[in-house]
PDB file of N, CA and C in Angstrom:
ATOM      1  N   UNK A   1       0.847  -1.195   0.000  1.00  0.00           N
ATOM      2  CA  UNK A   1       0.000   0.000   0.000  1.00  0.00           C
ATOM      3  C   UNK A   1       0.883   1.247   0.000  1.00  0.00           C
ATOM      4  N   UNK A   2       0.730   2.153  -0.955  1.00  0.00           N
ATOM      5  CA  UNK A   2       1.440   3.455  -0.632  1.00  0.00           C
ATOM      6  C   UNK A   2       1.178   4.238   0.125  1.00  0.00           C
ATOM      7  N   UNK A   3       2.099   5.175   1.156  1.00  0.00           N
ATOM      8  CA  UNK A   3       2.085   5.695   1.630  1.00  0.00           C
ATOM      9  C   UNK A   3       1.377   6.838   1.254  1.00  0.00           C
ATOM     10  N   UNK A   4       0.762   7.687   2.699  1.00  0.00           N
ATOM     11  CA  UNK A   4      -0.108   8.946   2.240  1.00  0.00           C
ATOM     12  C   UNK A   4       0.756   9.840   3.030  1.00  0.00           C
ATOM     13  N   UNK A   5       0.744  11.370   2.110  1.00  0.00           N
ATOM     14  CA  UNK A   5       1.372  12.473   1.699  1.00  0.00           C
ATOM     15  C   UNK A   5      -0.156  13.601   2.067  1.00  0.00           C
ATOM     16  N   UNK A   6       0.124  14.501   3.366  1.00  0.00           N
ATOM     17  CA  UNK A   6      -0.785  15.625   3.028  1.00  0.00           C
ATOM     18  C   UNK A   6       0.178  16.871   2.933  1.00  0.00           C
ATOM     19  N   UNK A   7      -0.051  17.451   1.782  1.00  0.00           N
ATOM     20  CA  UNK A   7       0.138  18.702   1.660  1.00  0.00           C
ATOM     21  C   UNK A   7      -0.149  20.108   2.000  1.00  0.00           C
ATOM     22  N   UNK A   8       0.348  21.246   3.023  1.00  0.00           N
ATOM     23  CA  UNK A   8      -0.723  21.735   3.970  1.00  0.00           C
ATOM     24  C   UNK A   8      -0.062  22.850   3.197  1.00  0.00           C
ATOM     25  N   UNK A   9      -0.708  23.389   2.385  1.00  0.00           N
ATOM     26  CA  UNK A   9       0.432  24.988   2.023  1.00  0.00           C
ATOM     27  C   UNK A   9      -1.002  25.962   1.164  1.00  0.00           C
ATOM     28  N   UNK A  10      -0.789  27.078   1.161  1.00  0.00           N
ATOM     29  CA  UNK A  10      -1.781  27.983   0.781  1.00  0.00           C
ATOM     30  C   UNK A  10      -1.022  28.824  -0.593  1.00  0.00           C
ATOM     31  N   UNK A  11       0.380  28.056  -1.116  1.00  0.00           N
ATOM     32  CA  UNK A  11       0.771  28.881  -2.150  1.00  0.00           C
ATOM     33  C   UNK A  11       0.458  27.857  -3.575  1.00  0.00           C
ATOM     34  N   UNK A  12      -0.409  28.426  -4.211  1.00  0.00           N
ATOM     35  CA  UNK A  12      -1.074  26.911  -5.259  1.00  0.00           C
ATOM     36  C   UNK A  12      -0.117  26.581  -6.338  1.00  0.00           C
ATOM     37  N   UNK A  13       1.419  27.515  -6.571  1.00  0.00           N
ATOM     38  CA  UNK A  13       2.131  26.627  -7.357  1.00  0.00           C
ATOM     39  C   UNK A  13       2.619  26.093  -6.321  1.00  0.00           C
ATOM     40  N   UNK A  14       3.396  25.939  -5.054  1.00  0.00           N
ATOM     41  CA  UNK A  14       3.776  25.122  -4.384  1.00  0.00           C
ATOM     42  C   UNK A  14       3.339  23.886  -4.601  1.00  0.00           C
ATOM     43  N   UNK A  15       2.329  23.868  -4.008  1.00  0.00           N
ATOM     44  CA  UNK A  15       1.524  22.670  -4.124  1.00  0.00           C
ATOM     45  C   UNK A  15       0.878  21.890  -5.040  1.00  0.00           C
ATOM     46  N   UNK A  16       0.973  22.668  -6.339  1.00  0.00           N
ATOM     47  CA  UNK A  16       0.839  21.732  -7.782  1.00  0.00           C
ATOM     48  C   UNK A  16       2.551  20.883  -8.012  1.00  0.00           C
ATOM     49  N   UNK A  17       3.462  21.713  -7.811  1.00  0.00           N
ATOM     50  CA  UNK A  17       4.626  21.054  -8.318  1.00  0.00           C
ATOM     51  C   UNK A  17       4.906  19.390  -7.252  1.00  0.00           C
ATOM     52  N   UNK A  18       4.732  19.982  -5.437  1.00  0.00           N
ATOM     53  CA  UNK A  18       4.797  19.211  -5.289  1.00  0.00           C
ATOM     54  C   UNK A  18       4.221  18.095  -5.070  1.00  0.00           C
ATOM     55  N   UNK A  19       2.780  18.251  -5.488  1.00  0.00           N
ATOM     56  CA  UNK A  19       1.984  17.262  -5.678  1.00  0.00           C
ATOM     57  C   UNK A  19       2.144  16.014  -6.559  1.00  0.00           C
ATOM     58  N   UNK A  20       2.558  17.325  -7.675  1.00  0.00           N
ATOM     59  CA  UNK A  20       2.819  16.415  -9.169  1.00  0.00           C
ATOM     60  C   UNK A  20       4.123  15.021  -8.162  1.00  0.00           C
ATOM     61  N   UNK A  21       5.190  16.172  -7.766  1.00  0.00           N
ATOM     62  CA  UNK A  21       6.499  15.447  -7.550  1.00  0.00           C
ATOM     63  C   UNK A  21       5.914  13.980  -6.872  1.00  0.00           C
ATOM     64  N   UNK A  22       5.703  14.463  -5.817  1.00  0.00           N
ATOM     65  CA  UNK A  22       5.196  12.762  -4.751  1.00  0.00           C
ATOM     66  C   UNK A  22       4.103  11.996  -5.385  1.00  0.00           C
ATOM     67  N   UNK A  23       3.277  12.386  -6.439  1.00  0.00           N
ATOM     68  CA  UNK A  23       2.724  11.361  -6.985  1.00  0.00           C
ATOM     69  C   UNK A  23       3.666  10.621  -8.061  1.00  0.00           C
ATOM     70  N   UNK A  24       4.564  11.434  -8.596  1.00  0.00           N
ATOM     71  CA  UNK A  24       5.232  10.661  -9.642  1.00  0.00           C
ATOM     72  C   UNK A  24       6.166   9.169  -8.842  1.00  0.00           C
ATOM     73  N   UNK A  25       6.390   9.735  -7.595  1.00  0.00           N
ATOM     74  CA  UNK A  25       7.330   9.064  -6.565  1.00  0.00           C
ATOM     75  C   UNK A  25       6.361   7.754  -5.929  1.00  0.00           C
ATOM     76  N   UNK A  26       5.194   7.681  -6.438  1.00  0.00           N
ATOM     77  CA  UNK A  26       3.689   6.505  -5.758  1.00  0.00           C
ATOM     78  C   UNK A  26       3.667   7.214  -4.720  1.00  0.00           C
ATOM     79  N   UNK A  27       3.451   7.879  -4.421  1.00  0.00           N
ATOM     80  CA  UNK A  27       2.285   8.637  -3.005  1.00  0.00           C
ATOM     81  C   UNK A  27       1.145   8.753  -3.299  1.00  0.00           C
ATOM     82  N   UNK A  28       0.331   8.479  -2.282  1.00  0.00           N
ATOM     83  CA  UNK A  28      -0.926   9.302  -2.276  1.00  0.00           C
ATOM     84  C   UNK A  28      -1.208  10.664  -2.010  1.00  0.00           C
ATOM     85  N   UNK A  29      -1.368  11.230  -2.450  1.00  0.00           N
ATOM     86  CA  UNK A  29      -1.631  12.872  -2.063  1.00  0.00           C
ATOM     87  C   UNK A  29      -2.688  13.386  -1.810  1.00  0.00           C
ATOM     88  N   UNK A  30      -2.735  13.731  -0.937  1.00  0.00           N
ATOM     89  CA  UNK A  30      -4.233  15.406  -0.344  1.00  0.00           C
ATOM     90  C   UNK A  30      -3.432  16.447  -0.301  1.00  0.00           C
ATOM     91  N   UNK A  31      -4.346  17.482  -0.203  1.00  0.00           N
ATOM     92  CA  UNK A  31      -4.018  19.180  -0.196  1.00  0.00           C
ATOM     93  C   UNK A  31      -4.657  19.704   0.681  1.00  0.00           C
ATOM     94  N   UNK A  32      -4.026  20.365   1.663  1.00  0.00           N
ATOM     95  CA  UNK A  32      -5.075  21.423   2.632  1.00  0.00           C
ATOM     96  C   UNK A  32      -4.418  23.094   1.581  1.00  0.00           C
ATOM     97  N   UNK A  33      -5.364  23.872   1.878  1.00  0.00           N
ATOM     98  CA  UNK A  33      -4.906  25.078   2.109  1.00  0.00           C
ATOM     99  C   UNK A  33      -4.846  26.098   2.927  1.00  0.00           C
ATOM    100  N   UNK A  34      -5.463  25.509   4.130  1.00  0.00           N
ATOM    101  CA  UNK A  34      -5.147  26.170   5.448  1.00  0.00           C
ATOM    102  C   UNK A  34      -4.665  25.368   6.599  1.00  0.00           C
ATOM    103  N   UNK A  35      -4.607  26.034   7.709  1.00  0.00           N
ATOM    104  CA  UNK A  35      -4.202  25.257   8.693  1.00  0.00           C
ATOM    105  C   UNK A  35      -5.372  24.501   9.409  1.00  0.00           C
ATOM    106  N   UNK A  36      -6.685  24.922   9.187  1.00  0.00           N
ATOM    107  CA  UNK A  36      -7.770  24.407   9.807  1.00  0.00           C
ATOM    108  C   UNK A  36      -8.190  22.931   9.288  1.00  0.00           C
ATOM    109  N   UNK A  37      -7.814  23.039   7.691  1.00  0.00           N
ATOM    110  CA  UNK A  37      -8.306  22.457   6.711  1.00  0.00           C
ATOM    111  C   UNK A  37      -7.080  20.680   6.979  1.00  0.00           C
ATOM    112  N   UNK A  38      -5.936  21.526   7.022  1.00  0.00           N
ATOM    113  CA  UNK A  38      -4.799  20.671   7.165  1.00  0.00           C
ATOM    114  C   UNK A  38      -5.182  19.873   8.773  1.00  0.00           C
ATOM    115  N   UNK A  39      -5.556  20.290   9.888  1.00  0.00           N
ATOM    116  CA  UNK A  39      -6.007  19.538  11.110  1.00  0.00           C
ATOM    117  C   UNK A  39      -6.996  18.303  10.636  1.00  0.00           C
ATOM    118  N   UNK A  40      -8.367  19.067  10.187  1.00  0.00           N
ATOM    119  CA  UNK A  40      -9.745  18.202   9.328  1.00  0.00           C
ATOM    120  C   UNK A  40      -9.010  17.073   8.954  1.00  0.00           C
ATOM    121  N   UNK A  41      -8.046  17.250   7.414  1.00  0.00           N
ATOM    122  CA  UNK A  41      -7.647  16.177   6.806  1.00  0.00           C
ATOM    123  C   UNK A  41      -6.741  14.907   7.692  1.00  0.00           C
ATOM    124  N   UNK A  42      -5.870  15.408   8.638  1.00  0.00           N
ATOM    125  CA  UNK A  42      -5.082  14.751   9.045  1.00  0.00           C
ATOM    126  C   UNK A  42      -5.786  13.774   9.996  1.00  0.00           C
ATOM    127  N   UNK A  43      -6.736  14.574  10.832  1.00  0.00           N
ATOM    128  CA  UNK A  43      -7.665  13.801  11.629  1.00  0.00           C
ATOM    129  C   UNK A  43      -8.315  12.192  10.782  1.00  0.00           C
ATOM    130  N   UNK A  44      -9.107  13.753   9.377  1.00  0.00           N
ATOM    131  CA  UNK A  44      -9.796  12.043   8.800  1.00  0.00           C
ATOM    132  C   UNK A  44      -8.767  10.867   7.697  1.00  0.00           C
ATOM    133  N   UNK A  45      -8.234  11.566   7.327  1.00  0.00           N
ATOM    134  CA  UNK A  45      -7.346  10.424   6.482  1.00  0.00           C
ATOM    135  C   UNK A  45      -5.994  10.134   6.717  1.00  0.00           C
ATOM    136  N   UNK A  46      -5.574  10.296   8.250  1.00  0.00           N
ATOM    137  CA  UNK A  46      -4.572  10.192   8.731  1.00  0.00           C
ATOM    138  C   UNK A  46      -3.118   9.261   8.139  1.00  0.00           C
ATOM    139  N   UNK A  47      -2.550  10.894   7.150  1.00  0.00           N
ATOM    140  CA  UNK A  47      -1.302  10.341   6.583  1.00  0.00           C
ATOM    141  C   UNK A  47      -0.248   9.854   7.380  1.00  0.00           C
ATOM    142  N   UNK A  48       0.561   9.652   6.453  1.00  0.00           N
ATOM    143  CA  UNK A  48       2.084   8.693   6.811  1.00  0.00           C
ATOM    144  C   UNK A  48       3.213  10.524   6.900  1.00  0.00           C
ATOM    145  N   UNK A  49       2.738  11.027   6.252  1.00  0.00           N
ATOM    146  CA  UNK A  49       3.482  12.783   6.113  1.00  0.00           C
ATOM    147  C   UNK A  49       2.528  13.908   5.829  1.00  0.00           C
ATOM    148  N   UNK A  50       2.995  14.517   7.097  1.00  0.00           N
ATOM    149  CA  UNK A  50       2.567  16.087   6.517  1.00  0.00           C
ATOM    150  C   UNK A  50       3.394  16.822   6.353  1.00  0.00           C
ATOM    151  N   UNK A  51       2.676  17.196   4.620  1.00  0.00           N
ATOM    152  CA  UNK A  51       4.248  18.230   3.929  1.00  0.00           C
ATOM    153  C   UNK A  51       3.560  19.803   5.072  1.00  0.00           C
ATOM    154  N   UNK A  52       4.450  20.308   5.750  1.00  0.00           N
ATOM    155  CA  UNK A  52       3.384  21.673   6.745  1.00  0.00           C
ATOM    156  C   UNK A  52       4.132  23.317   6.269  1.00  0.00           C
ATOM    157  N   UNK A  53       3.340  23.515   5.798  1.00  0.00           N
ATOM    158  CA  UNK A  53       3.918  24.848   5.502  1.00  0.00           C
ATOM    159  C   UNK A  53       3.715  26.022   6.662  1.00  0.00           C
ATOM    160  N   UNK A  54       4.538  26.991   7.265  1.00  0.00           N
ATOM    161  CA  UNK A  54       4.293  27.352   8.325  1.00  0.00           C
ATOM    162  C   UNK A  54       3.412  28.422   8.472  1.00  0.00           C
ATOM    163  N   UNK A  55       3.774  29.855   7.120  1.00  0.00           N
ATOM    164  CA  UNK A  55       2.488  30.844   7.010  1.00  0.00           C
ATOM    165  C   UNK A  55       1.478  30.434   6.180  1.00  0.00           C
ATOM    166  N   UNK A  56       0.171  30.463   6.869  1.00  0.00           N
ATOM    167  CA  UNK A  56      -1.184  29.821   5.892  1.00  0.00           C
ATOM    168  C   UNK A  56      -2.073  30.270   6.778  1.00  0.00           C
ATOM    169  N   UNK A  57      -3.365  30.481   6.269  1.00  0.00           N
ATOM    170  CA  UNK A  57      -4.800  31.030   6.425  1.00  0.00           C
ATOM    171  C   UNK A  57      -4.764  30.562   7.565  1.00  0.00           C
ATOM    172  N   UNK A  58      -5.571  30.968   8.588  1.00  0.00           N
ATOM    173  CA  UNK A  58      -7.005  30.383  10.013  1.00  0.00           C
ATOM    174  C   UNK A  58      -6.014  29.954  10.900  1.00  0.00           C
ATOM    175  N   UNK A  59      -4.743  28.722  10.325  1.00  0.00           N
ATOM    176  CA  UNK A  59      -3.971  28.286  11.609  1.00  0.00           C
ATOM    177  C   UNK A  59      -2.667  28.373  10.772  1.00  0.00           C
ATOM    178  N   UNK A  60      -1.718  28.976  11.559  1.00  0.00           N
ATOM    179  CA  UNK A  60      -0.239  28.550  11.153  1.00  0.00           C
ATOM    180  C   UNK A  60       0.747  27.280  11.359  1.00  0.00           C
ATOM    181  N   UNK A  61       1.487  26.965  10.817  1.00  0.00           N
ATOM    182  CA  UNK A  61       2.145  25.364  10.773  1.00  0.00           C
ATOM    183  C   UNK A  61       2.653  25.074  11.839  1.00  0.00           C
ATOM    184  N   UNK A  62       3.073  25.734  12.670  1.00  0.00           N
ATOM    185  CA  UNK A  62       3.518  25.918  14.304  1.00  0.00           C
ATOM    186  C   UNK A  62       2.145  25.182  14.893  1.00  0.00           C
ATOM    187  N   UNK A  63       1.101  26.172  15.031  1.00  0.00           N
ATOM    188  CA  UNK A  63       0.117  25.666  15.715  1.00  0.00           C
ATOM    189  C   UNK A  63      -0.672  24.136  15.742  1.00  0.00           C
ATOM    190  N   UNK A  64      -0.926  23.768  14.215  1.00  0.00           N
ATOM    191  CA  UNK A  64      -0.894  22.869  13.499  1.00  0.00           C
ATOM    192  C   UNK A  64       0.016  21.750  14.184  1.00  0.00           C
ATOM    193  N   UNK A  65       1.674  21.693  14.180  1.00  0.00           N
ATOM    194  CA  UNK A  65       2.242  20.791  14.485  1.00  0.00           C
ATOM    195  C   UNK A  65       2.003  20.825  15.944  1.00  0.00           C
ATOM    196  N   UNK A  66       1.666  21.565  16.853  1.00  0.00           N
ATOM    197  CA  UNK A  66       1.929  21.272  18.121  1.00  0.00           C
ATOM    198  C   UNK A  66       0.321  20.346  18.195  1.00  0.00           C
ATOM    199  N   UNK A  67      -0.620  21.045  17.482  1.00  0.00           N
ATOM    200  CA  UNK A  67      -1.845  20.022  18.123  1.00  0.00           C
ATOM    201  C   UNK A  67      -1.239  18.583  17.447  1.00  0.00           C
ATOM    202  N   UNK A  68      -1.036  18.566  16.178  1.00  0.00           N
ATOM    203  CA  UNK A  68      -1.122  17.441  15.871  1.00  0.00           C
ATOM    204  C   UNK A  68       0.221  16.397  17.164  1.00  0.00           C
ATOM    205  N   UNK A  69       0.934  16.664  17.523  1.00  0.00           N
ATOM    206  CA  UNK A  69       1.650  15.702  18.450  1.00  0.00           C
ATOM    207  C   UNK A  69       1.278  16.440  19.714  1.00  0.00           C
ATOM    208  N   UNK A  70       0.281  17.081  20.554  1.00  0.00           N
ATOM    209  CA  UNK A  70      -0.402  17.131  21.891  1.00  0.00           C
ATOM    210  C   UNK A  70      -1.604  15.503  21.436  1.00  0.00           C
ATOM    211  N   UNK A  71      -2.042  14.966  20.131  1.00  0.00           N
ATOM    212  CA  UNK A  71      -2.888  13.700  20.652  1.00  0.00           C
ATOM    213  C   UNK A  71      -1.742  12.670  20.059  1.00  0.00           C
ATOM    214  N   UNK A  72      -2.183  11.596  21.215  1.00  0.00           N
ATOM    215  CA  UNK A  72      -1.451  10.387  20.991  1.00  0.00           C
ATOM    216  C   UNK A  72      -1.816   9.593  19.815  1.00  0.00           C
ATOM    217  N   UNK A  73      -2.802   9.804  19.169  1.00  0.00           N
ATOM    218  CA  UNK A  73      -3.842   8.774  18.217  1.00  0.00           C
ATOM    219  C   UNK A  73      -2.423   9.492  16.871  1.00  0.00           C
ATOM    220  N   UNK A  74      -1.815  10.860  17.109  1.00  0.00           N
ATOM    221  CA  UNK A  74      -1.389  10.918  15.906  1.00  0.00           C
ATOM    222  C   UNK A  74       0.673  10.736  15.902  1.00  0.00           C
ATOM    223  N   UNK A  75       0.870   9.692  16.705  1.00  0.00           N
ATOM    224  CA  UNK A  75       2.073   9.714  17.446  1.00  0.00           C
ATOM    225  C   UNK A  75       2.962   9.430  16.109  1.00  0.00           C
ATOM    226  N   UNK A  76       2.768   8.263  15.220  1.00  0.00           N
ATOM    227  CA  UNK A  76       3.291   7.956  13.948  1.00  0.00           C
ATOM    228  C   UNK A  76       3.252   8.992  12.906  1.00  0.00           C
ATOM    229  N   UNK A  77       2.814   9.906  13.016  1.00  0.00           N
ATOM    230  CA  UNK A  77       2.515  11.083  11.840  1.00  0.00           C
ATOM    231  C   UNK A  77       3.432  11.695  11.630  1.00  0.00           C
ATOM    232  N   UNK A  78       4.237  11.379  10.572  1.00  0.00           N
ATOM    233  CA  UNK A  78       5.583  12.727  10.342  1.00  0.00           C
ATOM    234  C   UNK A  78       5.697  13.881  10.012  1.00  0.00           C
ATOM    235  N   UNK A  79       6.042  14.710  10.162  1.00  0.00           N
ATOM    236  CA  UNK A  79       5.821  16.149   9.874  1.00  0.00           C
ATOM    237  C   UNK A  79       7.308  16.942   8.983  1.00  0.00           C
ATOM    238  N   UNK A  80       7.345  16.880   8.042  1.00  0.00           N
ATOM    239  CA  UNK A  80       8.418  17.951   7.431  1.00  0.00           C
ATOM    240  C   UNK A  80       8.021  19.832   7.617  1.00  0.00           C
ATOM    241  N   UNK A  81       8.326  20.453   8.216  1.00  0.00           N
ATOM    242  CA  UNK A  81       8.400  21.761   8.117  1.00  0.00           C
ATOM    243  C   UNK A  81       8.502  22.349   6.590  1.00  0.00           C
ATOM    244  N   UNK A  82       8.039  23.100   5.481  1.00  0.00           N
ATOM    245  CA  UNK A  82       7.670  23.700   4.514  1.00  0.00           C
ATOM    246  C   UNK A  82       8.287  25.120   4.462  1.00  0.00           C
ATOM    247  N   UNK A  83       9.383  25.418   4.413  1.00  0.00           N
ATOM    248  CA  UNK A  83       8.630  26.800   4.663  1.00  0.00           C
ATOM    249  C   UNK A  83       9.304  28.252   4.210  1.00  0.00           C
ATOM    250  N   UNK A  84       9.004  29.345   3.563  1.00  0.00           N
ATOM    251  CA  UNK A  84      10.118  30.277   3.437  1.00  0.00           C
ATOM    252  C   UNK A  84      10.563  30.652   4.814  1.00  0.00           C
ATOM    253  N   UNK A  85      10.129  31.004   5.720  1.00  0.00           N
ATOM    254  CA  UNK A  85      11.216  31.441   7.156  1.00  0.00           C
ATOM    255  C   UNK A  85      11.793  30.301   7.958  1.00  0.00           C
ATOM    256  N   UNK A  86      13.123  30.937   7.124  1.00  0.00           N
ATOM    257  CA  UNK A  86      14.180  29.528   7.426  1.00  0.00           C
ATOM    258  C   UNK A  86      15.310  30.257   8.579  1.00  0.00           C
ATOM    259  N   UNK A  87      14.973  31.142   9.342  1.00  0.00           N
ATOM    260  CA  UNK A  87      16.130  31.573  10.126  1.00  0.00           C
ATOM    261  C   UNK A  87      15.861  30.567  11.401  1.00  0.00           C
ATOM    262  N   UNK A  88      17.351  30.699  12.086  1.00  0.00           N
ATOM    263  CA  UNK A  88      17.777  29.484  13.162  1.00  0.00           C
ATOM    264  C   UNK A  88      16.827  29.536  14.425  1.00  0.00           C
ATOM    265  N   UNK A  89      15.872  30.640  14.319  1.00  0.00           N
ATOM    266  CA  UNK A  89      14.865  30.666  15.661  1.00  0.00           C
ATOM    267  C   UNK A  89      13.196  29.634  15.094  1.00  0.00           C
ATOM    268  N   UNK A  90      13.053  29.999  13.722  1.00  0.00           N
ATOM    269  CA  UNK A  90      11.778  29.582  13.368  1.00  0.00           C
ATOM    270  C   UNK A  90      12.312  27.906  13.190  1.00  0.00           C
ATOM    271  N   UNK A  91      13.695  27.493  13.093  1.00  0.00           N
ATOM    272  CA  UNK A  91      14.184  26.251  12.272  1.00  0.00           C
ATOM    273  C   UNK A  91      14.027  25.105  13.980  1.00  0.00           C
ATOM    274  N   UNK A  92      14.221  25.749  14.924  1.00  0.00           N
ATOM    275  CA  UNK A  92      14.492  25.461  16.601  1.00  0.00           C
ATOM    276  C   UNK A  92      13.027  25.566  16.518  1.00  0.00           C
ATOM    277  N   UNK A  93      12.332  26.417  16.828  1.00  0.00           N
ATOM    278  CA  UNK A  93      11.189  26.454  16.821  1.00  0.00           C
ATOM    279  C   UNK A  93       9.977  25.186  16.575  1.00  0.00           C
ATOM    280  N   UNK A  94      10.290  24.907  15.315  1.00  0.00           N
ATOM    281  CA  UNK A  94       9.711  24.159  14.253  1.00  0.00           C
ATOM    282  C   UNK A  94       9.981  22.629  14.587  1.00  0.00           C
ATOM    283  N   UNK A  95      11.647  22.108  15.335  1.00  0.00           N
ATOM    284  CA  UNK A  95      12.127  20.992  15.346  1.00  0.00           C
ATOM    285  C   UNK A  95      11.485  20.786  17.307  1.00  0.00           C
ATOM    286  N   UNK A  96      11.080  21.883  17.862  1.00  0.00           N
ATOM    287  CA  UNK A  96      11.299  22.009  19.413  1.00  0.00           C
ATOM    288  C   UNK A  96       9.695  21.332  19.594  1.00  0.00           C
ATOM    289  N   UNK A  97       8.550  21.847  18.468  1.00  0.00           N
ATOM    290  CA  UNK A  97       7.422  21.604  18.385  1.00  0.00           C
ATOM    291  C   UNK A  97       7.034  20.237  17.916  1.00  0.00           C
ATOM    292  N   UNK A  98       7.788  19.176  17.473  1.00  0.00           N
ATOM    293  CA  UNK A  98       8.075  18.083  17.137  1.00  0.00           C
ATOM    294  C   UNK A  98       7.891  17.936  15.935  1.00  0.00           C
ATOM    295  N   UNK A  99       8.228  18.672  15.034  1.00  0.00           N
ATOM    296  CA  UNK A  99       8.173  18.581  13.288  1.00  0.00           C
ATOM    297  C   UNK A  99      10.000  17.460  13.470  1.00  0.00           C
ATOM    298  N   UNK A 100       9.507  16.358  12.316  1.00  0.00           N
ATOM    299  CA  UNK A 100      10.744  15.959  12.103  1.00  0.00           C
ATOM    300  C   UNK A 100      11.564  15.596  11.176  1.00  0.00           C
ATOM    301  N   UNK A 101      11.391  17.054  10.394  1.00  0.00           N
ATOM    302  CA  UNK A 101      12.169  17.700   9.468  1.00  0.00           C
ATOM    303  C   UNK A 101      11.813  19.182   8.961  1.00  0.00           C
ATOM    304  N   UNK A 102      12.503  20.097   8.631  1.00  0.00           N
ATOM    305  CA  UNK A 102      12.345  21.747   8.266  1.00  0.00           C
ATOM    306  C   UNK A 102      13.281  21.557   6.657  1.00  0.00           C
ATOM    307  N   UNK A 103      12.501  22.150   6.124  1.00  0.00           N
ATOM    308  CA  UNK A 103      13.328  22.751   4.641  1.00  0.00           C
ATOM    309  C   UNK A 103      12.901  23.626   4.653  1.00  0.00           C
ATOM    310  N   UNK A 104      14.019  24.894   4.045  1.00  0.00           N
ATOM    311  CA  UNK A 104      13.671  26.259   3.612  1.00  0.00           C
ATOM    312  C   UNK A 104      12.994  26.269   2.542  1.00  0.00           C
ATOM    313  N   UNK A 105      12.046  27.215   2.057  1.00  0.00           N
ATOM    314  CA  UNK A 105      11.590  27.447   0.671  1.00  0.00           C
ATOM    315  C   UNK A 105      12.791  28.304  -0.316  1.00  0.00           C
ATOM    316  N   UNK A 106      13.494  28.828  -1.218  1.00  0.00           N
ATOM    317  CA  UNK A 106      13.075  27.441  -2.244  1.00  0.00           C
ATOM    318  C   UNK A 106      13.934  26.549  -1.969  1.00  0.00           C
ATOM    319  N   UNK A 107      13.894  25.375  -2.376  1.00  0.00           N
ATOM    320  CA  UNK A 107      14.177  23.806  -1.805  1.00  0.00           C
ATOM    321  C   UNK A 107      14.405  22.930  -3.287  1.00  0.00           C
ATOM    322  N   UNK A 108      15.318  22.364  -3.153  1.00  0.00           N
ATOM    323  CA  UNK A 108      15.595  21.296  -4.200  1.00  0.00           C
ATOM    324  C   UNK A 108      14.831  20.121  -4.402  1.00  0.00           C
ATOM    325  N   UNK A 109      14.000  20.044  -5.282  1.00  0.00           N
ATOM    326  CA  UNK A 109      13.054  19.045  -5.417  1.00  0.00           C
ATOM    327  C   UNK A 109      13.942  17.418  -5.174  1.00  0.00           C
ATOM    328  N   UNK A 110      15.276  17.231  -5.884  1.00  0.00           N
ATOM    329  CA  UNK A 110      15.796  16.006  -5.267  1.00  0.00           C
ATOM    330  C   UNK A 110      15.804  16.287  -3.843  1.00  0.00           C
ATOM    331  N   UNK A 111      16.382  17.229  -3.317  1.00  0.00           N
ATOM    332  CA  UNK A 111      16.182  17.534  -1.482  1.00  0.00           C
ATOM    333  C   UNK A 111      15.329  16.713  -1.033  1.00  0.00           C
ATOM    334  N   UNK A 112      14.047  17.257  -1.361  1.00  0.00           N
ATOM    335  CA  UNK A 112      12.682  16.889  -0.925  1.00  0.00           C
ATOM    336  C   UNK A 112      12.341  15.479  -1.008  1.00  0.00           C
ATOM    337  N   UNK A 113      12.628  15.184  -2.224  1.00  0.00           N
ATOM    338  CA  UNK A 113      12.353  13.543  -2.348  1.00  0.00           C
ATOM    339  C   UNK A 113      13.357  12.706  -1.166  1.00  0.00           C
ATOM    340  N   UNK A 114      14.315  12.829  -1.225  1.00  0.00           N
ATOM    341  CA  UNK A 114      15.545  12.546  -0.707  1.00  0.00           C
ATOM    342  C   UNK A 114      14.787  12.557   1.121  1.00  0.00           C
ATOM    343  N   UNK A 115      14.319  13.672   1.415  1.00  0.00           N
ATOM    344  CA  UNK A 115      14.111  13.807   2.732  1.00  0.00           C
ATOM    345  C   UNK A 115      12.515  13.161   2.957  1.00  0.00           C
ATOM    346  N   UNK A 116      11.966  12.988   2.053  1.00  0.00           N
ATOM    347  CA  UNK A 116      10.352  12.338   2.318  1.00  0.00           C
ATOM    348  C   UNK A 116      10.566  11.065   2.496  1.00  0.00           C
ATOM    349  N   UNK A 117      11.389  10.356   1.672  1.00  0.00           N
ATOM    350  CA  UNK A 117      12.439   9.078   1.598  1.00  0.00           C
ATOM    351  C   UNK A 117      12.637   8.737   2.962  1.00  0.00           C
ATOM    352  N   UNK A 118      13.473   9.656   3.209  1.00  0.00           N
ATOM    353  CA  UNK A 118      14.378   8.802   4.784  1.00  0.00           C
ATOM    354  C   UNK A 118      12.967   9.099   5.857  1.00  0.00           C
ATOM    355  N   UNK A 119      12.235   9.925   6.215  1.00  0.00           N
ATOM    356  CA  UNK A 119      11.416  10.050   6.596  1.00  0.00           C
ATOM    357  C   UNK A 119      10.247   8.837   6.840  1.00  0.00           C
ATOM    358  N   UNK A 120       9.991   8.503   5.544  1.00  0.00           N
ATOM    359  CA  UNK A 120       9.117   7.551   5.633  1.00  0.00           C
ATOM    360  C   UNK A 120      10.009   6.468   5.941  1.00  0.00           C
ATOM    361  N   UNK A 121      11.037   6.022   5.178  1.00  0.00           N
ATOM    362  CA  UNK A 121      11.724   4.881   5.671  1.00  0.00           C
ATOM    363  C   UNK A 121      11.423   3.841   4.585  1.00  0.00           C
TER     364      UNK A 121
END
């Protein structure tokens, strides 16, 4: 069974390219475009990764990652950080909140694969 991929980002080429990318790679893919939207999905179709982008509509990716690891039901859920604010406070920040992985925006699509890879395992 392939692994599922949610995509939480509010910038719509972002999220076409890397949609395209992880499906070409056999993922399953969803899309949030907010942070509210990105909670909803994760709850009901509880992926294997959330791609989390950190600025986005209603909830930001911070907030987002901390609920999602405050419940235990979502303990297996991986989280890559998304994001253009890549300085060493938002990067601490991001890893302190239990995301477990941060890429800066823009980002090397081998990067990405490369890091969704070891991630999933």
């Amino acid at each position: 069974m392939s692994k599922k991929i949610l995509i939480a980002d509010d910038e719509q080429n972002i999220v076409i390219s890397v949609e395209f990318l992880m499906k070409r790679e056999g993922y399953t893919v969803s899309v949030a475009g907010d942070g509210e939207a990105a909670l909803a999905k994760i709850r009901e179709e509880k992926p294997d990764l959330v791609l989390l982008d950190v600025m986005m509509p209603k909830k930001n990716g911070f907030d987002v990652c901390q609920e999602v690891r405050a419940d235990p039901a979502f303990a297996g859920t991986r989280i890559l950080m998304l994001t253009a604010r890549g300085r060493d406070t938002e990067v601490a920040k991001g890893l302190a909140l239990g995301a477990d992985g941060y890429m800066s925006k823009p980002f090397s699509t081998k990067d990405l694969v490369d890091k969704v890879r070891e991630l999933l395992g």
